[in-house]
Protein backbone atom coordinates (compact mmCIF):
# COMPACT_ATOMS: atom_id res chain seq x y z
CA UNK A 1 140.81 22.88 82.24
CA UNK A 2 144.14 22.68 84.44
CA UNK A 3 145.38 20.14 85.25
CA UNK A 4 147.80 21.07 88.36
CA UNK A 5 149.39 18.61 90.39
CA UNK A 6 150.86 19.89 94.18
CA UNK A 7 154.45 20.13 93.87
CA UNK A 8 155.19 17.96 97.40
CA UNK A 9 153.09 15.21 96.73
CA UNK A 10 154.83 15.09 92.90
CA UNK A 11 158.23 15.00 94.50
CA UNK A 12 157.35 12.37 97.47
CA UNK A 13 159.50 9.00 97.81
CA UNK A 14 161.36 10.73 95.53
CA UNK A 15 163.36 13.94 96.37
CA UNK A 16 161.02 13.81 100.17
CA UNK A 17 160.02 11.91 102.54
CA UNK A 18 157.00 11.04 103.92
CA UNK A 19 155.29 12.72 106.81
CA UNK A 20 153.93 9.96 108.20
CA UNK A 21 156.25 6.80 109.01
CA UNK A 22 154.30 3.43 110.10
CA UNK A 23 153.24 0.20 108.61
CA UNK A 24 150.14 -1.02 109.15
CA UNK A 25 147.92 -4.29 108.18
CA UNK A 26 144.99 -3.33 105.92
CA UNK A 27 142.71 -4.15 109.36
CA UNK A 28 144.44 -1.20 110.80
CA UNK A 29 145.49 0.93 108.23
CA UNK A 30 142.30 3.09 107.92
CA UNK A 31 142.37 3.65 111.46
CA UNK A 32 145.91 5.14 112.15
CA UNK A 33 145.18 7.19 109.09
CA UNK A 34 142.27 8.93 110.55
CA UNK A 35 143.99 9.01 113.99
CA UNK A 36 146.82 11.09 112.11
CA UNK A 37 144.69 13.25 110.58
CA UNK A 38 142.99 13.96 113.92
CA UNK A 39 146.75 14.56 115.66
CA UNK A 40 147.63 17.18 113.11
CA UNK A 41 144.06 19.20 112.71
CA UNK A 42 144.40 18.98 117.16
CA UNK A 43 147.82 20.67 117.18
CA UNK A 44 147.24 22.93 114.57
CA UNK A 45 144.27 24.22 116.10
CA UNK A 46 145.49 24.75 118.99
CA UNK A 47 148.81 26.22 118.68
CA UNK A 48 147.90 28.26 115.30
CA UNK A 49 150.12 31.42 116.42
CA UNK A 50 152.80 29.32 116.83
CA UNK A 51 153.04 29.32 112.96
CA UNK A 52 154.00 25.60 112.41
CA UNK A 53 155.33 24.89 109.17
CA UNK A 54 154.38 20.72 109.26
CA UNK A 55 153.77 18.04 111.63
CA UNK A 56 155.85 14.90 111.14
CA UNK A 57 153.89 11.38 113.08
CA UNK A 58 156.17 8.58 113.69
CA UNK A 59 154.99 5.55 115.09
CA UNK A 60 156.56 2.30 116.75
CA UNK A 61 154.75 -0.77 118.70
CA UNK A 62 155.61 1.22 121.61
CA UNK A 63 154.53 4.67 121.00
CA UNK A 64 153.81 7.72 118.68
CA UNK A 65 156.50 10.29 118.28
CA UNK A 66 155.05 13.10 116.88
CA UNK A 67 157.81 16.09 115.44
CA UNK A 68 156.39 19.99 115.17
CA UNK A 69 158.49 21.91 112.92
CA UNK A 70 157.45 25.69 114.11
CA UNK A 71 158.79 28.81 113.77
CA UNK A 72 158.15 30.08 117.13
CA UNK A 73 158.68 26.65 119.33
CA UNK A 74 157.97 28.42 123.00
CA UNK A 75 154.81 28.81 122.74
CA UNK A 76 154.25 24.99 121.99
CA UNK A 77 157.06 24.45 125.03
CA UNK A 78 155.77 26.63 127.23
CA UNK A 79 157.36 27.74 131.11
CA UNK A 80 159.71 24.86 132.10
CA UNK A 81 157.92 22.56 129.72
CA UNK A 82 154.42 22.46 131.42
CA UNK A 83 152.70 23.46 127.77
CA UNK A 84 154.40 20.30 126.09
CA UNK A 85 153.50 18.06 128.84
CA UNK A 86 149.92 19.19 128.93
CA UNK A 87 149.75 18.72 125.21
CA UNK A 88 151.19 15.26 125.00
CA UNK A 89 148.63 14.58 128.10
CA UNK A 90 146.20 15.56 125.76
CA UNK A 91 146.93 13.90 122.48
CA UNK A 92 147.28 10.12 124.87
CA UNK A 93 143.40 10.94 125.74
CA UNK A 94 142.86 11.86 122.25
CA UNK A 95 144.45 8.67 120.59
CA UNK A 96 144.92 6.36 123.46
CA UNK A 97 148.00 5.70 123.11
CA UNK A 98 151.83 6.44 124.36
CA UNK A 99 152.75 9.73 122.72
CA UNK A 100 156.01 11.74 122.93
CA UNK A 101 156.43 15.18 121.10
CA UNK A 102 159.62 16.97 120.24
CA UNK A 103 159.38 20.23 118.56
CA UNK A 104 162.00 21.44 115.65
CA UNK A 105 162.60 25.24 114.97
CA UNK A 106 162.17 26.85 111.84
CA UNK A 107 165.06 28.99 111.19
CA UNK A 108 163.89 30.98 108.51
CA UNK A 109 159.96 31.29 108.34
CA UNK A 110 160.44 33.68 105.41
CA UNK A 111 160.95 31.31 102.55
CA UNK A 112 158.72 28.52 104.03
CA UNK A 113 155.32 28.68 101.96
CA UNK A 114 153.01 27.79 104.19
CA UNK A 115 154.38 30.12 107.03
CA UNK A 116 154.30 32.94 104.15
CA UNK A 117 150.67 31.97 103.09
CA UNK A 118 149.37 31.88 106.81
CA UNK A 119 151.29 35.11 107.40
CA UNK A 120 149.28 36.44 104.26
CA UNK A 121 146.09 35.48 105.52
CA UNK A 122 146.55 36.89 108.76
CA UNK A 123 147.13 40.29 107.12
CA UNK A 124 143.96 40.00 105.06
CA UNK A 125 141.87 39.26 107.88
CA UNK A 126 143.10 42.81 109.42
CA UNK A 127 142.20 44.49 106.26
CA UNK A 128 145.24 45.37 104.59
CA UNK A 129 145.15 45.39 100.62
CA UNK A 130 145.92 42.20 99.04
CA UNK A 131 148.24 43.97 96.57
CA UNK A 132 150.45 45.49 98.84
CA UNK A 133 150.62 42.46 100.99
CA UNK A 134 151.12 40.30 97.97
CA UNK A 135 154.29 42.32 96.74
CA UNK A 136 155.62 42.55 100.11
CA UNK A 137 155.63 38.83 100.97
CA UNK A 138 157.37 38.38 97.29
CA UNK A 139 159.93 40.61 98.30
CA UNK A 140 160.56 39.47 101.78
CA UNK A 141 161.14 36.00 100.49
CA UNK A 142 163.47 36.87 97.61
CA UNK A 143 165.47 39.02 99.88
CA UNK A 144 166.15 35.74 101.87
CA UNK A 145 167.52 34.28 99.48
CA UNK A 146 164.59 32.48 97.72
CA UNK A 147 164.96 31.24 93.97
CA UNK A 148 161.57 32.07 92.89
CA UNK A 149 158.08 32.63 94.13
CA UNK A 150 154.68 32.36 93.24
CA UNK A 151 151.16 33.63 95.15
CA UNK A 152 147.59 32.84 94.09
CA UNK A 153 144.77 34.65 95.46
CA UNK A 154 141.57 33.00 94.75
CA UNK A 155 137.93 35.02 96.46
CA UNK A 156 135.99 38.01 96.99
CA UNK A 157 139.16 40.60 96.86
CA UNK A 158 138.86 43.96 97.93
CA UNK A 159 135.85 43.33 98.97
CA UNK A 160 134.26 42.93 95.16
CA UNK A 161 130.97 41.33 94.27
CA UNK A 162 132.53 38.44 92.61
CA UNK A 163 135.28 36.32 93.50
CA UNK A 164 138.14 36.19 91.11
CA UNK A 165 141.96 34.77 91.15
CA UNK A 166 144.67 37.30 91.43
CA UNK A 167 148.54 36.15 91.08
CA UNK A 168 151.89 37.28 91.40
CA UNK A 169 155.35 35.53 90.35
CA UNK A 170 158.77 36.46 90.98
CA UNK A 171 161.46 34.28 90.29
CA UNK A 172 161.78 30.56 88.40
CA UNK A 173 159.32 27.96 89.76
CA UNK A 174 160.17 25.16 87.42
CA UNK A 175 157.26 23.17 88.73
CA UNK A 176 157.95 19.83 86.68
CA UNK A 177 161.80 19.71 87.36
CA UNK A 178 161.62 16.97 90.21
CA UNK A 179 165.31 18.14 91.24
CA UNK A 180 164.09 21.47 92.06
CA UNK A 181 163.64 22.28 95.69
CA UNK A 182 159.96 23.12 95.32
CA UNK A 183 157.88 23.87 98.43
CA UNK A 184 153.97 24.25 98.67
CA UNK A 185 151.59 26.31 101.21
CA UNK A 186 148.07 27.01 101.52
CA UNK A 187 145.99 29.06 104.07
CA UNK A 188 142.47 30.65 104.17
CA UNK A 189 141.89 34.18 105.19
CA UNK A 190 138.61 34.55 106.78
CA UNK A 191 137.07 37.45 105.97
CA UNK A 192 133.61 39.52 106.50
CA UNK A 193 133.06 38.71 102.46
CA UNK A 194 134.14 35.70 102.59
CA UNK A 195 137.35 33.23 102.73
CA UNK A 196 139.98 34.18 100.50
CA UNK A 197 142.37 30.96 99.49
CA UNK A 198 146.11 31.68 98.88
CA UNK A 199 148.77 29.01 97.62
CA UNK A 200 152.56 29.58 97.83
CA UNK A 201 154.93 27.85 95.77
CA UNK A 202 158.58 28.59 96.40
CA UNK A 203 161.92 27.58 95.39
CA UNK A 204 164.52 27.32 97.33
CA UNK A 205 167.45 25.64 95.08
CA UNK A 206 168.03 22.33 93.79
CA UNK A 207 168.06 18.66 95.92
CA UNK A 208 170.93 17.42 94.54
CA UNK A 209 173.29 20.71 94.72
CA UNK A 210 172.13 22.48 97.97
CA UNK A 211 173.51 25.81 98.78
CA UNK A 212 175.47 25.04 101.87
CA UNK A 213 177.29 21.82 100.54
CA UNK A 214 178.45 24.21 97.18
CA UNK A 215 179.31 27.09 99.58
CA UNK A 216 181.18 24.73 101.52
CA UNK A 217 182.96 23.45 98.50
CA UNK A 218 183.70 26.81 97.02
CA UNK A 219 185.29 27.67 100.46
CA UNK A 220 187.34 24.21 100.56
CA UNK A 221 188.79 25.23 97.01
CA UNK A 222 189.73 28.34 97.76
CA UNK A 223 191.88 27.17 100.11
CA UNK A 224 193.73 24.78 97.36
CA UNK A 225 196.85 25.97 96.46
CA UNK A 226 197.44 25.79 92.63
CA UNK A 227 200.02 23.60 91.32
CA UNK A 228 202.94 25.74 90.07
CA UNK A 229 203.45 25.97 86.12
CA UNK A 230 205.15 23.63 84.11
CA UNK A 231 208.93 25.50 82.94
CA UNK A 232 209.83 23.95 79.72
CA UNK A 233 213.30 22.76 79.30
CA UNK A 234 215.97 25.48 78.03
């Protein structure tokens, strides 16, 4: 039987942070827990198209700050801000409490796993053959620069009689390196069969070496000059 651990709750408090900053007594701990729970499954609901990557709940005496990473941030904006201030209304009747919201873009949606698995699922749902739509999302995300990817298919595929797991790897996905800048997604496609789960694991580098602080230090060196050679004495 495997035994497979998800790669962002192995590297948490240690390479990551938390999503969810607070302290709480163990009167009230239980409480804010299901009240974050609620916050996230209300947002994501409701602004689904707006393909948000994770939902980030910080909380002070004073109020909840809650951060949406998305890749498309309008939508959850809205004309002149009226969508944002209509959701915040929303999420104070839902918790009872001060709330302020502040959305973050996703620059690159390609090589963010749960962005690529939602993308997935949205193509299965319209029918298109989980083969084809399995290589393409491996290529798409290698082509932007990804170290490695992995997809698992797990349902009735194609349509079959019985469900069955289907995967595809690209890539290195050093799962227990804890250095390694590995990222986890997982969507359902809802089908007339049946749901269909997929799981994305990508990786996108190393923690402690990231690619912009080593391109930035290549570029620095270049621009060294060389000491000049020793001459030995005639």
């Amino acid at each position: 039987m495997g035994q497979k651990v998800r790669p962002t709750g192995f590297r948490t408090g240690i390479m990551i942070d938390w999503l969810s900053h607070w302290y709480a007594n163990k009167q009230n701990f239980s409480e804010l827990l299901v009240e974050d729970f609620k916050i996230r499954k209300f947002v994501k609901s409701r602004y689904y198209e707006a393909g948000i990557s994770k939902i980030r709940i910080q909380r002070t005496p004073e109020k909840v700050t809650v951060f949406i990473h998305a890749a498309q941030v309008g939508k959850i904006i809205g004309k002149k801000g009226q969508e944002v201030d209509k959701l915040t209304a929303d999420l104070e009747t839902l918790c009872h409490r001060r709330m302020e919201v502040k959305t973050i873009e996703v620059n690159r949606p390609e090589i963010d796993p749960q962005l690529v698995a939602e993308d997935i699922a949205n193509q299965l749902q319209r029918r298109s053959s989980f083969r084809r739509t399995m290589k393409k999302a491996m290529d798409t995300t290698m082509d932007a620069g990804a170290k490695g990817i992995r997809i698992q298919m797990a349902g009735r595929l194609g349509g079959s009689e019985m469900a069955r797991t289907e995967m595809g790897m690209t890539g290195s996905i050093p799962l227990s390196t804890l250095r390694a800048r590995i990222d986890y997604g997982f969507a359902e496609a809802k089908t007339a069969q049946g749901h269909i789960g997929i799981k994305v694991w990508i990786n996108n580098g190393d923690y402690l070496t990231p690619q912009e602080d080593s391109d930035a230090a290549n570029a620095q060196a270049s621009k060294v000059p060389k000491k000049p050679t020793r001459q030995g004495k005639r």
